[in-house]
N, C-alpha and C. Protein backbone atom coordinates (compact mmCIF):
# COMPACT_ATOMS: atom_id res chain seq x y z
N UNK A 1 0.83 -1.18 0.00
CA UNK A 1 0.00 0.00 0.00
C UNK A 1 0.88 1.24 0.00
N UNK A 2 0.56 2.07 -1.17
CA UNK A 2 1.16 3.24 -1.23
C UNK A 2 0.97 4.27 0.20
N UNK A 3 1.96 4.62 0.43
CA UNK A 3 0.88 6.05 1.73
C UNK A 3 1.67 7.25 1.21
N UNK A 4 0.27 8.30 1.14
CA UNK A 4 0.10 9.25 0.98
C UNK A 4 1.22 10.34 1.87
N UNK A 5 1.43 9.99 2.74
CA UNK A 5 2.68 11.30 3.45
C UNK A 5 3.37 10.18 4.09
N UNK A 6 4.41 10.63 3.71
CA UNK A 6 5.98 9.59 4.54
C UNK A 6 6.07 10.31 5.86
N UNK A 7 5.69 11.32 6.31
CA UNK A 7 6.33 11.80 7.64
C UNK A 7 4.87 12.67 8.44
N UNK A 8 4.51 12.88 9.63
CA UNK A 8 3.74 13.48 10.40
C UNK A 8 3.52 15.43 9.47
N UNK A 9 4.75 15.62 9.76
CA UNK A 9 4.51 17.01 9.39
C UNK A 9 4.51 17.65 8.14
N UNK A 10 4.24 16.38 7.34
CA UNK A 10 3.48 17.09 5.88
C UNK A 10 2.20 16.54 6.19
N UNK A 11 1.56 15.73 6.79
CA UNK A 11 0.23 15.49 6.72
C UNK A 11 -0.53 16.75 7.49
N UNK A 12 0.21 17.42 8.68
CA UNK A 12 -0.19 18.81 9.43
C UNK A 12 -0.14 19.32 8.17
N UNK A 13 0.83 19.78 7.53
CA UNK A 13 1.13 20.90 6.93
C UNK A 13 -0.25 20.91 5.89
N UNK A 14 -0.22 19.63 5.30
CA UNK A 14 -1.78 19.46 3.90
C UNK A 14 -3.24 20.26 4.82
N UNK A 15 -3.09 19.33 6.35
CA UNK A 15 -4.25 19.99 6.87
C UNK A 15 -4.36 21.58 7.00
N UNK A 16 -3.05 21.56 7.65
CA UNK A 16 -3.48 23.40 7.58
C UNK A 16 -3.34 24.00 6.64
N UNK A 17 -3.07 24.04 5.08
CA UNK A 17 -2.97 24.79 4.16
C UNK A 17 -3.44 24.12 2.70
N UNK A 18 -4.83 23.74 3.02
CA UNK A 18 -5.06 22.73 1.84
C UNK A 18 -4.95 22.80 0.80
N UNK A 19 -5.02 22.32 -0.62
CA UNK A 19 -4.43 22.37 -1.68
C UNK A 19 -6.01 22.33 -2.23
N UNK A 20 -5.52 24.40 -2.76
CA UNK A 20 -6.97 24.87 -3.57
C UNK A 20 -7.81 24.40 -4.75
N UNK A 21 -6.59 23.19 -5.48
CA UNK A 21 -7.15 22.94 -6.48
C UNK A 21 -8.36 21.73 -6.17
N UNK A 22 -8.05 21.12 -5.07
CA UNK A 22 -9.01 20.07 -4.46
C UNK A 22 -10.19 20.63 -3.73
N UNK A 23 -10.80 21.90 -3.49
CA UNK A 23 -11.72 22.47 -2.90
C UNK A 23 -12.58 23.19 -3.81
N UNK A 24 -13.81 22.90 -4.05
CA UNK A 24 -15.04 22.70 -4.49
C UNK A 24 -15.02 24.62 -4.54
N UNK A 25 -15.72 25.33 -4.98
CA UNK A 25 -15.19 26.20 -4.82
C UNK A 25 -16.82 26.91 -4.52
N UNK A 26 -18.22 26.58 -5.49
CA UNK A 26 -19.17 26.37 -5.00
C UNK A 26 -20.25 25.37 -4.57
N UNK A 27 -20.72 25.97 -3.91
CA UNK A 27 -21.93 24.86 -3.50
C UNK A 27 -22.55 24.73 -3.88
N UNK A 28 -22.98 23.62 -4.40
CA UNK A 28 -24.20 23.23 -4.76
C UNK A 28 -25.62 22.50 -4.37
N UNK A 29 -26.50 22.37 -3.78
CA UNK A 29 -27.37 22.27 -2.91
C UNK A 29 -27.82 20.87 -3.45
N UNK A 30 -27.91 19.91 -2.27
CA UNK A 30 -28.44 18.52 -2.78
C UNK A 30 -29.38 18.51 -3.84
N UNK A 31 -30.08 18.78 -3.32
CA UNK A 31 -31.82 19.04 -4.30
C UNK A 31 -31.27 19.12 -5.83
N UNK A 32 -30.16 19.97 -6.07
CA UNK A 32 -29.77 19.92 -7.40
C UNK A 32 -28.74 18.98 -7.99
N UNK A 33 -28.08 18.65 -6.85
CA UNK A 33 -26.97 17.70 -7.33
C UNK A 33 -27.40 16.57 -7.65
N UNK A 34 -28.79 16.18 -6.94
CA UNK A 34 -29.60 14.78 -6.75
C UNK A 34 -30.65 14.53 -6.36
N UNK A 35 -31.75 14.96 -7.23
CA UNK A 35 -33.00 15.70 -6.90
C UNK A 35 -34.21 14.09 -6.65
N UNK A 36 -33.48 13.15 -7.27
CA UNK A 36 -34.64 12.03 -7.49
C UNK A 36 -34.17 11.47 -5.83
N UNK A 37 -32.75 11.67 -5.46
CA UNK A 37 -32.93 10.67 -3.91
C UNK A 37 -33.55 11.89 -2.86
N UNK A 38 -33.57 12.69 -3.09
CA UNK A 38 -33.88 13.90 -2.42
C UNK A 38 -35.26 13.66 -2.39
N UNK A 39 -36.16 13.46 -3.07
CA UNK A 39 -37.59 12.95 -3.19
C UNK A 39 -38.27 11.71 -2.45
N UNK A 40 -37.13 10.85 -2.93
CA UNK A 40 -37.36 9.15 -2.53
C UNK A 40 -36.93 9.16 -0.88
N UNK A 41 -35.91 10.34 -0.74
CA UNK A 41 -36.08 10.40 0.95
C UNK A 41 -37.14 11.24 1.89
N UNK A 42 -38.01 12.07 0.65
CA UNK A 42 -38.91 13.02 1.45
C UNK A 42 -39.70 11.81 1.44
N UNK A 43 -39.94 11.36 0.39
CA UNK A 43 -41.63 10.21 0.11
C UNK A 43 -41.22 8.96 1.51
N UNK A 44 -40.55 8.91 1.82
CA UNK A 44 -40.18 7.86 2.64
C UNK A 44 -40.18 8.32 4.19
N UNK A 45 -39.71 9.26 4.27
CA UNK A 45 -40.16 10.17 5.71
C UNK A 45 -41.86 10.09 5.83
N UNK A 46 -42.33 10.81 4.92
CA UNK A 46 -43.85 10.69 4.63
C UNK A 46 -44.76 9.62 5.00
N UNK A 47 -44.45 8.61 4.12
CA UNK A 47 -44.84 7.16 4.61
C UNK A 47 -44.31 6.77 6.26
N UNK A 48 -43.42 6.91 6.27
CA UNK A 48 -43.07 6.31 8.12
C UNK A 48 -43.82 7.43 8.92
N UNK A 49 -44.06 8.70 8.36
CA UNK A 49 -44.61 9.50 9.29
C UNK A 49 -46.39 8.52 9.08
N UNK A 50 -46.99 8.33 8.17
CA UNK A 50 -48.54 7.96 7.72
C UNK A 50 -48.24 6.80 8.43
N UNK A 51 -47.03 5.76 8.37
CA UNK A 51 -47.37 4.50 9.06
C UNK A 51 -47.74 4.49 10.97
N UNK A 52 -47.03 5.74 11.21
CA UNK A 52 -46.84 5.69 12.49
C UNK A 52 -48.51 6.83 13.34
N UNK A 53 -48.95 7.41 12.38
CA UNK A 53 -50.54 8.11 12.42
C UNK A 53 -51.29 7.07 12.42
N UNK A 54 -51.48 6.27 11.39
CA UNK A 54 -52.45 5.10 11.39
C UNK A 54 -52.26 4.19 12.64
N UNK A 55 -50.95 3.90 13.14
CA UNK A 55 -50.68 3.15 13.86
C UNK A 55 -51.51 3.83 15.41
N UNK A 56 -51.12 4.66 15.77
CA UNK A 56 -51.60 5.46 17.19
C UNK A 56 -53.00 6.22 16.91
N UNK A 57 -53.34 6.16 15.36
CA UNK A 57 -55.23 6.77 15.59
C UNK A 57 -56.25 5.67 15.37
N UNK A 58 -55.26 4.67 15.13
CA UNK A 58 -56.30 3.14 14.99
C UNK A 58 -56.53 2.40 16.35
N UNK A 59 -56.14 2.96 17.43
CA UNK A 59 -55.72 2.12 18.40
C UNK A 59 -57.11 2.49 19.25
């Protein structure tokens, strides 16, 4: 296995001064990056919320 830093104080050094070309520069908001799991996790909240209503107004 290759490793990434041979010594402690280049792995500090990467942390504290990270390398700009690896940082995202904007954000982009789930909903847009991935709008269909973003759905399939609202619809699914939804349902466990309806399973758990039926469950305690049927009783």
């Amino acid at each position: 296995m290759d490793a990434r830093f041979s010594i402690l104080s280049e792995f500090t050094y990467a942390l504290n001064n990270p390398d700009s070309s690896l940082v995202q520069q904007t954000y982009v908001p789930l909903i847009e990056r991935n709008p269909i799991k973003v759905w399939q996790a609202i619809s699914l909240l939804l349902f466990v919320i309806n399973l758990f209503l039926f469950y305690f107004l049927s009783r």
